[in-house]
PDB file of N, CA and C in Angstrom:
ATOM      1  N   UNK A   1      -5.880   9.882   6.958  1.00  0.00           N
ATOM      2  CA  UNK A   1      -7.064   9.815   6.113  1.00  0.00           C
ATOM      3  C   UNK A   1      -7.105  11.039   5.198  1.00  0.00           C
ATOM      4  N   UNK A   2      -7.621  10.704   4.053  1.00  0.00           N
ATOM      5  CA  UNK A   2      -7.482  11.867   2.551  1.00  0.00           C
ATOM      6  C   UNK A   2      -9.131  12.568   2.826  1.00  0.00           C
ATOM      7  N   UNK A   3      -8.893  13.686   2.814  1.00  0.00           N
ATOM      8  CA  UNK A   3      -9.811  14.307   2.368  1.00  0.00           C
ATOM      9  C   UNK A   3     -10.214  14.679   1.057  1.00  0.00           C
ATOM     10  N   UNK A   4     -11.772  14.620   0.532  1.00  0.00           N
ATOM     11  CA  UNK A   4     -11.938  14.755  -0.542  1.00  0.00           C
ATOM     12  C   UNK A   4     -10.798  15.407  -1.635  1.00  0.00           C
ATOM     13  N   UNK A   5     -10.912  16.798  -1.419  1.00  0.00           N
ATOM     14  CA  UNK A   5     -10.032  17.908  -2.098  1.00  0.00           C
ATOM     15  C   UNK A   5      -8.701  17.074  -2.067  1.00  0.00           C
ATOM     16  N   UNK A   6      -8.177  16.698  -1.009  1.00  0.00           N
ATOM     17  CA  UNK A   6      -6.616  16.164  -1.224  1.00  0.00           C
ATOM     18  C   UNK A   6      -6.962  14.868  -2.725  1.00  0.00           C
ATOM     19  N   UNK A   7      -7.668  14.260  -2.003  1.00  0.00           N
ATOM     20  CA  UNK A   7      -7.620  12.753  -2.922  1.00  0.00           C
ATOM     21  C   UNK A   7      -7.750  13.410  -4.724  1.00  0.00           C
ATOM     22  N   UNK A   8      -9.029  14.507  -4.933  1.00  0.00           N
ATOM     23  CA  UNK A   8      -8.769  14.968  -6.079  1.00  0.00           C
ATOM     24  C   UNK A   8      -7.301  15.539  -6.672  1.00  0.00           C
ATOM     25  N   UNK A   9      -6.672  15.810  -6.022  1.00  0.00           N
ATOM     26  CA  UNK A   9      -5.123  17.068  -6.221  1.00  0.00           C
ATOM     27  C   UNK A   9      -4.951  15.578  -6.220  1.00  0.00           C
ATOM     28  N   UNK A  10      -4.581  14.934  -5.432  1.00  0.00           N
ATOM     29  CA  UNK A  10      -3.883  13.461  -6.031  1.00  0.00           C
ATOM     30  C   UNK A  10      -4.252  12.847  -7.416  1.00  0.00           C
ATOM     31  N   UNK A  11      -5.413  12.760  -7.713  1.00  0.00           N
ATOM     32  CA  UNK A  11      -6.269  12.409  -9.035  1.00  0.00           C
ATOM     33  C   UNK A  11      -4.872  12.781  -9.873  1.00  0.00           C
ATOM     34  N   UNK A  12      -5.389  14.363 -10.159  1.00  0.00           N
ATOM     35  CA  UNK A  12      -4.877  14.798 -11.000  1.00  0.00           C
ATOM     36  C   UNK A  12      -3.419  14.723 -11.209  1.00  0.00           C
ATOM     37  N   UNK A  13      -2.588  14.701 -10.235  1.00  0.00           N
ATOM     38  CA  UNK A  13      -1.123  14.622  -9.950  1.00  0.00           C
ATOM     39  C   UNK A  13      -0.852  12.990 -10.952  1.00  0.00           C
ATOM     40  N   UNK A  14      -1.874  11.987 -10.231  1.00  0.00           N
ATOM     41  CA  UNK A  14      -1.309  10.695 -10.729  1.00  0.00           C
ATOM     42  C   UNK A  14      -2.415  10.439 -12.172  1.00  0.00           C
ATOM     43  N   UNK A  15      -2.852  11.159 -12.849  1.00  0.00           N
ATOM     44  CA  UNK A  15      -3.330  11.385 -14.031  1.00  0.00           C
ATOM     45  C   UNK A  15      -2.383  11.421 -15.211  1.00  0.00           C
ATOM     46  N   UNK A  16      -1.066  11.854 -14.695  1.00  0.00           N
ATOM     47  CA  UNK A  16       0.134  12.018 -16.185  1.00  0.00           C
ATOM     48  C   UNK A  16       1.170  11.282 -15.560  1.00  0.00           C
ATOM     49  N   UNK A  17       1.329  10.058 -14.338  1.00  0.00           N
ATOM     50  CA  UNK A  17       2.359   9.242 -13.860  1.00  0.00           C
ATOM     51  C   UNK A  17       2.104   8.231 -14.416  1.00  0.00           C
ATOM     52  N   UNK A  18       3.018   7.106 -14.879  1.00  0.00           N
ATOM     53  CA  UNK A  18       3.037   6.192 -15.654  1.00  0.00           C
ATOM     54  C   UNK A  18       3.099   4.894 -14.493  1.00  0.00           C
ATOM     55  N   UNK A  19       2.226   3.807 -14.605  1.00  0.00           N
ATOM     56  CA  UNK A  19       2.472   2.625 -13.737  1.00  0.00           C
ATOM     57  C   UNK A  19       3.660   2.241 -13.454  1.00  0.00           C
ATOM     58  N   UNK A  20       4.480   1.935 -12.194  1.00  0.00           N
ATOM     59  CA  UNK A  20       5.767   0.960 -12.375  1.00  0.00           C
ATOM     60  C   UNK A  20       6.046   0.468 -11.982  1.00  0.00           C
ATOM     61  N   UNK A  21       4.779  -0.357 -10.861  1.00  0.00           N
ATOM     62  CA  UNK A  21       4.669  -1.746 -10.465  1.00  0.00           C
ATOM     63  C   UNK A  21       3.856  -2.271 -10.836  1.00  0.00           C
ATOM     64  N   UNK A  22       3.989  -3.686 -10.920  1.00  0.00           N
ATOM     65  CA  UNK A  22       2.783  -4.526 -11.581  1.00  0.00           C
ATOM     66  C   UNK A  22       2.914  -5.847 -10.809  1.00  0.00           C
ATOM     67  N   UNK A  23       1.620  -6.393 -10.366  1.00  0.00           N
ATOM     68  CA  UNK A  23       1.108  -7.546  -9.667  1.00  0.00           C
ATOM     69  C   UNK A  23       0.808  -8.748 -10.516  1.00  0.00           C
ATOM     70  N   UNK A  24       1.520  -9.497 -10.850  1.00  0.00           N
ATOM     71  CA  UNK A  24       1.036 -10.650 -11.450  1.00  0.00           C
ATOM     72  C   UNK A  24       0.860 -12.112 -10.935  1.00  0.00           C
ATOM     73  N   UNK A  25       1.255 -13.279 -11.606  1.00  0.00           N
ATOM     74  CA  UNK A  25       0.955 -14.514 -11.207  1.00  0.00           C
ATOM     75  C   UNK A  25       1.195 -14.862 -10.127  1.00  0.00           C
ATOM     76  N   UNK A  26       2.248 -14.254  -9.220  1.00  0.00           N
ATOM     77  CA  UNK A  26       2.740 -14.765  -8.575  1.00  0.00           C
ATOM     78  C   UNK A  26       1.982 -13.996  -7.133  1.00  0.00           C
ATOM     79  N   UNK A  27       1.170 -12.931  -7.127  1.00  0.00           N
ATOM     80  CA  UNK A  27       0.314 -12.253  -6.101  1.00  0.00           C
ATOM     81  C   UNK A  27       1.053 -11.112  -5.585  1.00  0.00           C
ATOM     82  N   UNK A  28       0.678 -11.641  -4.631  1.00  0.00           N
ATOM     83  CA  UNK A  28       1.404 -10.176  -3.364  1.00  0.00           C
ATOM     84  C   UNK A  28       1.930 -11.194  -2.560  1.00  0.00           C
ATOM     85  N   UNK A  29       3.308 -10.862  -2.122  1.00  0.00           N
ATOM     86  CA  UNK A  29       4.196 -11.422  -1.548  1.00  0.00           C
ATOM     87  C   UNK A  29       5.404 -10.530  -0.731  1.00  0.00           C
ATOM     88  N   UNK A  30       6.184 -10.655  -0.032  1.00  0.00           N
ATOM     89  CA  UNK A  30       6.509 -10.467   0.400  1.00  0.00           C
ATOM     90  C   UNK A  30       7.909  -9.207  -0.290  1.00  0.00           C
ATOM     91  N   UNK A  31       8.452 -10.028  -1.190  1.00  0.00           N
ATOM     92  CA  UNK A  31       9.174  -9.533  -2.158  1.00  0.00           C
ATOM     93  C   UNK A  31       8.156  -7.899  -2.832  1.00  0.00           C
ATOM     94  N   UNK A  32       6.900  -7.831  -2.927  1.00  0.00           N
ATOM     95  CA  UNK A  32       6.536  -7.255  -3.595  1.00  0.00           C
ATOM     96  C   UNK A  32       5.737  -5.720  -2.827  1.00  0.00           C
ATOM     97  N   UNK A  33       5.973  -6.430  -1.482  1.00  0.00           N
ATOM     98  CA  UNK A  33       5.396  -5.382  -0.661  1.00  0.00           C
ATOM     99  C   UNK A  33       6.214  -4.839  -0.072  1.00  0.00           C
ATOM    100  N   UNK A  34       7.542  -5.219  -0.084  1.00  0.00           N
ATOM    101  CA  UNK A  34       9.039  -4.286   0.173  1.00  0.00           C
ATOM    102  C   UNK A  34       9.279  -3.089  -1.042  1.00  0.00           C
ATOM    103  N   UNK A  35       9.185  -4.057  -2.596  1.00  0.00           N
ATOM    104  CA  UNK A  35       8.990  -2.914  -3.526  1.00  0.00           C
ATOM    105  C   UNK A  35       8.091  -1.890  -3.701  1.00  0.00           C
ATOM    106  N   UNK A  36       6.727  -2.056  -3.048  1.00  0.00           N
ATOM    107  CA  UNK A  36       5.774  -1.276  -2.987  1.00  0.00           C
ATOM    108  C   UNK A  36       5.999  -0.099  -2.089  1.00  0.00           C
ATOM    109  N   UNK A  37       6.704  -0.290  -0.649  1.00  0.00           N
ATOM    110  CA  UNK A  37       7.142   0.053   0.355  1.00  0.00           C
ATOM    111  C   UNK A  37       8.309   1.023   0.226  1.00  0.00           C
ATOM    112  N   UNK A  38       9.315   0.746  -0.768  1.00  0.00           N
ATOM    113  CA  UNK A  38      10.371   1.364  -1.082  1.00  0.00           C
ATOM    114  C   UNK A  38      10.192   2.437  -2.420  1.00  0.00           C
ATOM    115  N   UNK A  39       9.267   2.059  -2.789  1.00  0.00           N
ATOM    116  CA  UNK A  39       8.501   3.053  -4.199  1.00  0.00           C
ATOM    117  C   UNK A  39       7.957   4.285  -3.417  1.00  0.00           C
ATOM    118  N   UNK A  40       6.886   3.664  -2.379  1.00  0.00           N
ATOM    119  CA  UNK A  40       6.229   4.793  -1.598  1.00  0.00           C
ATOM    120  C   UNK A  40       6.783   5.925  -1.380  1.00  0.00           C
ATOM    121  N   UNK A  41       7.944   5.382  -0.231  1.00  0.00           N
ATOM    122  CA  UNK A  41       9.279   6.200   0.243  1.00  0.00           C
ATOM    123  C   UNK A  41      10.204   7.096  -1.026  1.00  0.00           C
ATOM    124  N   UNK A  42      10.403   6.482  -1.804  1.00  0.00           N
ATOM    125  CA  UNK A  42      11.020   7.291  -2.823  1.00  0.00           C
ATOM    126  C   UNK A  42      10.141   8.409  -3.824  1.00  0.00           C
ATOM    127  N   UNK A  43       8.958   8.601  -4.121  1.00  0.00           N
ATOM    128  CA  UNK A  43       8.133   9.100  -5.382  1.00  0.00           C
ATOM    129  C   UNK A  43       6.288   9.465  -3.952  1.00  0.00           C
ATOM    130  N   UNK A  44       6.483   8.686  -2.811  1.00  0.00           N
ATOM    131  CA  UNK A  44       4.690   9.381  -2.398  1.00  0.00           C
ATOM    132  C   UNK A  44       3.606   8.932  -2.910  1.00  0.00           C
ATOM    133  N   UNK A  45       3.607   9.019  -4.253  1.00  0.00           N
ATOM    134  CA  UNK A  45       2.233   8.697  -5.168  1.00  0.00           C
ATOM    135  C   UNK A  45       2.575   7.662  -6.411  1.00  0.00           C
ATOM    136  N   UNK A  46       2.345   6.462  -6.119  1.00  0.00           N
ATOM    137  CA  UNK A  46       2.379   5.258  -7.370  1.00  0.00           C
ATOM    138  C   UNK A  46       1.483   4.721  -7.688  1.00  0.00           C
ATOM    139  N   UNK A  47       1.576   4.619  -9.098  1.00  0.00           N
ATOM    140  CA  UNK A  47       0.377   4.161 -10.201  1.00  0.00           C
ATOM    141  C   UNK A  47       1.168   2.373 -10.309  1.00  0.00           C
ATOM    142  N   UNK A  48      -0.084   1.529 -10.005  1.00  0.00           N
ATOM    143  CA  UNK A  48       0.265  -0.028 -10.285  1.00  0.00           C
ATOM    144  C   UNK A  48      -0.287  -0.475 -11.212  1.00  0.00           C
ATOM    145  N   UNK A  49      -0.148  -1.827 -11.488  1.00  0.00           N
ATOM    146  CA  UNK A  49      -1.021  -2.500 -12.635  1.00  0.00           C
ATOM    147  C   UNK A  49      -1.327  -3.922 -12.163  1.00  0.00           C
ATOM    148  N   UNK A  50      -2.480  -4.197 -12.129  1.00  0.00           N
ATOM    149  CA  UNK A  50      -2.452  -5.639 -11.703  1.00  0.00           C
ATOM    150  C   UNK A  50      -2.807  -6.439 -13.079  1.00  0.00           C
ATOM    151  N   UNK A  51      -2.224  -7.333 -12.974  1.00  0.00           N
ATOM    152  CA  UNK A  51      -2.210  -7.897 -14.873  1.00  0.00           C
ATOM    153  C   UNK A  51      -2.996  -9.359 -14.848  1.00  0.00           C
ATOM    154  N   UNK A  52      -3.572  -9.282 -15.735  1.00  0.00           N
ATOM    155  CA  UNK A  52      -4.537 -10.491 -16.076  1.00  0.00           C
ATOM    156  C   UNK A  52      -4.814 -11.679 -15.297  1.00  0.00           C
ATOM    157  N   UNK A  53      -3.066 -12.007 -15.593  1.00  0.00           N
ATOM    158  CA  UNK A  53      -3.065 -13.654 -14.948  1.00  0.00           C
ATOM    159  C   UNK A  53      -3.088 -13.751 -13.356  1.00  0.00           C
ATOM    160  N   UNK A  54      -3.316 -12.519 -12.681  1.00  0.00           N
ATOM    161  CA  UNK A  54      -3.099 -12.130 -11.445  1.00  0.00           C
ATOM    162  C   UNK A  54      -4.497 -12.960 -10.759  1.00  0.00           C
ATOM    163  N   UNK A  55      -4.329 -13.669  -9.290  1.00  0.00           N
ATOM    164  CA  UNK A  55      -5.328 -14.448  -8.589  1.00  0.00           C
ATOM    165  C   UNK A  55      -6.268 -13.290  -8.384  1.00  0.00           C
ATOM    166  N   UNK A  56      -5.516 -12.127  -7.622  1.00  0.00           N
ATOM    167  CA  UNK A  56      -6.765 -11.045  -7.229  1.00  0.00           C
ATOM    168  C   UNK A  56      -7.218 -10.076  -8.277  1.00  0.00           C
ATOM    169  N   UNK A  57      -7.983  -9.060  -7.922  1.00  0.00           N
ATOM    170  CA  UNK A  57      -8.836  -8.030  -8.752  1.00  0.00           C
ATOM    171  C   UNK A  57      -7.819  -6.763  -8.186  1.00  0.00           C
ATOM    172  N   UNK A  58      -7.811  -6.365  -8.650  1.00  0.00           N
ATOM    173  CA  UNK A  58      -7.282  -4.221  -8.648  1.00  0.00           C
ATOM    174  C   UNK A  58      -7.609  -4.227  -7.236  1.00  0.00           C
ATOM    175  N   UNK A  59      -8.877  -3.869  -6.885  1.00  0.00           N
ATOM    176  CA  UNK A  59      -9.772  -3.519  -5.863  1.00  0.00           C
ATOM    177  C   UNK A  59      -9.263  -4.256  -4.265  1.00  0.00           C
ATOM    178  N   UNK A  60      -9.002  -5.792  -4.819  1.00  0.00           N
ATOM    179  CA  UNK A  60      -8.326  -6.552  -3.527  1.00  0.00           C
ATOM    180  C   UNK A  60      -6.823  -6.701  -3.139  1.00  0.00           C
ATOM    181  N   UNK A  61      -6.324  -5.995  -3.973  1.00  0.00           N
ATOM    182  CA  UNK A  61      -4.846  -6.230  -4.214  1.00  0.00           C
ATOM    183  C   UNK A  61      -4.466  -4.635  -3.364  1.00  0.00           C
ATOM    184  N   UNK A  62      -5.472  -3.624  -4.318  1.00  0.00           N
ATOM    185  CA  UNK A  62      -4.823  -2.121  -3.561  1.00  0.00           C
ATOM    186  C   UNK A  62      -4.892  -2.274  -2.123  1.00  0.00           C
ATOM    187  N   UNK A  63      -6.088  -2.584  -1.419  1.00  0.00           N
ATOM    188  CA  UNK A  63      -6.645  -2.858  -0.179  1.00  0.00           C
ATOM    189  C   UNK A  63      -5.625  -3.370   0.523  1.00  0.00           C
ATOM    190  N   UNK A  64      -4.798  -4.813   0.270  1.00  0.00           N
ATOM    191  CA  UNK A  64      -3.955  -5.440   0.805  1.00  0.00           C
ATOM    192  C   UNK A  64      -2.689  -4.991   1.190  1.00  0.00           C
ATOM    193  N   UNK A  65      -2.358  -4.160  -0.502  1.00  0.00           N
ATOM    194  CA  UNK A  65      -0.806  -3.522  -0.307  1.00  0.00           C
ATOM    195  C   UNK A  65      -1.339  -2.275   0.469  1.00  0.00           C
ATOM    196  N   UNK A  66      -2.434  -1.727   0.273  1.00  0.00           N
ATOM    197  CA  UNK A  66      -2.132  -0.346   1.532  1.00  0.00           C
ATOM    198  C   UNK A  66      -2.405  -0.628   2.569  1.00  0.00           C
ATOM    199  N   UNK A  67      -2.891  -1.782   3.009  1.00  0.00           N
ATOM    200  CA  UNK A  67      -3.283  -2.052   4.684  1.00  0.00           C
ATOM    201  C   UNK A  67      -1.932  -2.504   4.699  1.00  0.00           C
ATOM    202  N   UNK A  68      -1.070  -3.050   4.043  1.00  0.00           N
ATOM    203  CA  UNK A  68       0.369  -3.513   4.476  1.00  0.00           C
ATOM    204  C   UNK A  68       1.541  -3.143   4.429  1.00  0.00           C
ATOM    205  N   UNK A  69       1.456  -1.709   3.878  1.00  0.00           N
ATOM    206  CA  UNK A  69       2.594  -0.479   3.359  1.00  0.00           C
ATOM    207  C   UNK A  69       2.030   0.417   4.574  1.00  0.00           C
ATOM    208  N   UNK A  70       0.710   1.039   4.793  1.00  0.00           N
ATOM    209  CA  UNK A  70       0.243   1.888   5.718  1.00  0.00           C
ATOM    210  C   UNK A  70      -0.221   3.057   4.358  1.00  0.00           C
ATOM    211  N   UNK A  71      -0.269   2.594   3.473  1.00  0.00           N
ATOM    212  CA  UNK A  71      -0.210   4.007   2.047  1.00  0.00           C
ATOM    213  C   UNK A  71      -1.983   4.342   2.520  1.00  0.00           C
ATOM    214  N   UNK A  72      -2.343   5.092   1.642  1.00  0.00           N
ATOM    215  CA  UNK A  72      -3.918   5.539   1.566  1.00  0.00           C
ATOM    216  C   UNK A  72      -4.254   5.209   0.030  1.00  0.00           C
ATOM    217  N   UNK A  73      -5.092   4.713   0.321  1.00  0.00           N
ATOM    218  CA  UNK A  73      -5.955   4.562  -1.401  1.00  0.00           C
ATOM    219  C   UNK A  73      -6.312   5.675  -2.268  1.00  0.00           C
ATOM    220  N   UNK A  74      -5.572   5.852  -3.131  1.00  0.00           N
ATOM    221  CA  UNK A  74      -5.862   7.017  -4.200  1.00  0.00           C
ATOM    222  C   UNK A  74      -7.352   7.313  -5.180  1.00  0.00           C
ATOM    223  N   UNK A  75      -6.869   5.941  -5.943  1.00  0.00           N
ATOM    224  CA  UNK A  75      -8.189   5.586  -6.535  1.00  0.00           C
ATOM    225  C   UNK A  75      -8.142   4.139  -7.248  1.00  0.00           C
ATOM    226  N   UNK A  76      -9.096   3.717  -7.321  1.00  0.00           N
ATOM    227  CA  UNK A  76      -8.540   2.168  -8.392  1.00  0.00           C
ATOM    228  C   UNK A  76      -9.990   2.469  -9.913  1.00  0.00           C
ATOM    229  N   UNK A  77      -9.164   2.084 -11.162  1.00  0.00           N
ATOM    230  CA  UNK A  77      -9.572   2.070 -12.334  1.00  0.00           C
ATOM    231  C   UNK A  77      -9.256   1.260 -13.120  1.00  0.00           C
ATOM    232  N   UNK A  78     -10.079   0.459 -13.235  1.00  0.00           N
ATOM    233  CA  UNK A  78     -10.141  -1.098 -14.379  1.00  0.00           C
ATOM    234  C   UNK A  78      -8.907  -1.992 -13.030  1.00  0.00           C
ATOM    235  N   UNK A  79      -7.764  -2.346 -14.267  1.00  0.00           N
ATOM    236  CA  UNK A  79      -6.955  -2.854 -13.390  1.00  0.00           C
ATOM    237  C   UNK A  79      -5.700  -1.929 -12.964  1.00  0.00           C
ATOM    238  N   UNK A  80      -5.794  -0.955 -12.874  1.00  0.00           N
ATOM    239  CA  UNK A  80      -5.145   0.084 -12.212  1.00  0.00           C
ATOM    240  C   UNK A  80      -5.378   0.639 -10.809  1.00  0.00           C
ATOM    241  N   UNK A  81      -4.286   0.946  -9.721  1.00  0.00           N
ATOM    242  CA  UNK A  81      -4.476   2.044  -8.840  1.00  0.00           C
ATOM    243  C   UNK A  81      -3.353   2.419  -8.523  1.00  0.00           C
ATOM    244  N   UNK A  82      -3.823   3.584  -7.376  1.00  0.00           N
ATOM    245  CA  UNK A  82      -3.091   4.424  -7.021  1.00  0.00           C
ATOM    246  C   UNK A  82      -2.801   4.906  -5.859  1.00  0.00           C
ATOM    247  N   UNK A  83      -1.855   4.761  -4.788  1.00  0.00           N
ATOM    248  CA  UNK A  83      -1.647   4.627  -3.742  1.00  0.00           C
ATOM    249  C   UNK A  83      -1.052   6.228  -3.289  1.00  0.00           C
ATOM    250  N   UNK A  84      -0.745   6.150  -2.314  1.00  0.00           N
ATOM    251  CA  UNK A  84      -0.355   7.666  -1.598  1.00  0.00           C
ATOM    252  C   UNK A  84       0.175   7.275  -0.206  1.00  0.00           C
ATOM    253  N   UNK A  85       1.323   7.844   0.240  1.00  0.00           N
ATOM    254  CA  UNK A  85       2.103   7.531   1.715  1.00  0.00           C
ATOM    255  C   UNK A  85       3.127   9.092   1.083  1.00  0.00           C
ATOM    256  N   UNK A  86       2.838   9.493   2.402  1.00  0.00           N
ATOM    257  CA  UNK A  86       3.706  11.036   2.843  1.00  0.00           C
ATOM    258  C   UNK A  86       5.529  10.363   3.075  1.00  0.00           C
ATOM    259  N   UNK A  87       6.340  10.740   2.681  1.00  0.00           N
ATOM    260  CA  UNK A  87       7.380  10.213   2.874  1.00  0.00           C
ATOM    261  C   UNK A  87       8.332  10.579   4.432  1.00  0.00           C
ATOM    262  N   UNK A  88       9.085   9.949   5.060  1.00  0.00           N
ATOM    263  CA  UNK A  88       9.290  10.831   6.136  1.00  0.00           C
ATOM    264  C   UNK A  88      10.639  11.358   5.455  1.00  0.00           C
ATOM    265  N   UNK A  89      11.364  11.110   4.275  1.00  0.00           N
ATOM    266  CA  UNK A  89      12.643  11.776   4.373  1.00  0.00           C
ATOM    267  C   UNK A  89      13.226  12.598   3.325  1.00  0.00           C
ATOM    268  N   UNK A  90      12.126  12.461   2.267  1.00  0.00           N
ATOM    269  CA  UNK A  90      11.726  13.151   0.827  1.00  0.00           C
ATOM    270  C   UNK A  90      10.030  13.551   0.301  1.00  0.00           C
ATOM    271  N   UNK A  91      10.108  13.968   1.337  1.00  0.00           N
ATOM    272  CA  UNK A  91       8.457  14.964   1.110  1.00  0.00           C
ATOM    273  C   UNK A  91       8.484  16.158  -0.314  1.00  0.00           C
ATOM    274  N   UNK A  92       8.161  15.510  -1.191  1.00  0.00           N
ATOM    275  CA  UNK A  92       8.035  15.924  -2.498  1.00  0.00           C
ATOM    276  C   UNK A  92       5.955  16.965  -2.697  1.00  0.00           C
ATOM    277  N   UNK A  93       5.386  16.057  -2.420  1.00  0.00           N
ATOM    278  CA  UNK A  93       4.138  16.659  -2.667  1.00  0.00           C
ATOM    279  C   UNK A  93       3.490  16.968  -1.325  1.00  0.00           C
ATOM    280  N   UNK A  94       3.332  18.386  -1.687  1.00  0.00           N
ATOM    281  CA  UNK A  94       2.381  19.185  -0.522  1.00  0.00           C
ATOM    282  C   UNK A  94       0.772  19.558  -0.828  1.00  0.00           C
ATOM    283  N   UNK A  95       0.395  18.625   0.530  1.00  0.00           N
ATOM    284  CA  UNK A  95      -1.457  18.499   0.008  1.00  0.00           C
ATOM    285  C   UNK A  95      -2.299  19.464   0.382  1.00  0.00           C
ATOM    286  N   UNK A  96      -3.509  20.011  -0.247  1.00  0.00           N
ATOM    287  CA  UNK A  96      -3.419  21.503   0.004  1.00  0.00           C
ATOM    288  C   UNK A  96      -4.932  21.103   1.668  1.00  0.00           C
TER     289      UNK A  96
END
């Protein structure tokens, strides 16, 4: 669980990261929660996009992929969020 102060230092960290997954027509699937899973592990902190034609909202989609990755919820904005999982084998960001 994030504590305030951490979740802000995350804010800001994923404030200048560019999205580079995106959820569309096809939902959350299986295929997509391995990529989510393998993003985590590689980078810690990822910015998504859930796109228009998508069944769910931002809000139900982050919920799903982090109850199903184990990540922590960063923040969600419009159709954007932002996830967080400590890596076990490339620990890049240290939370204060």
């Amino acid at each position: 669980m994030l504590t305030g102060k951490q979740r802000s230092y995350l804010k800001g960290i994923a404030n200048s990261i560019q999205p580079i997954l995106q959820i569309g027509k096809g939902g959350i699937n299986e295929n997509v929660i391995c990529q989510f899973d393998e993003a985590l592990e590689a980078r810690e902190l990822i910015k998504a996009t859930v796109l228009r034609n998508s069944e769910d909202d931002a809000r139900t989609a982050c919920e799903e992929i982090a109850g199903l990755t184990g990540a922590e919820i960063v923040q969600v904005i419009g159709s954007r969020f932002v996830l967080y999982r400590e890596s076990k084998n490339n620990k890049v960001i240290n939370l204060p």
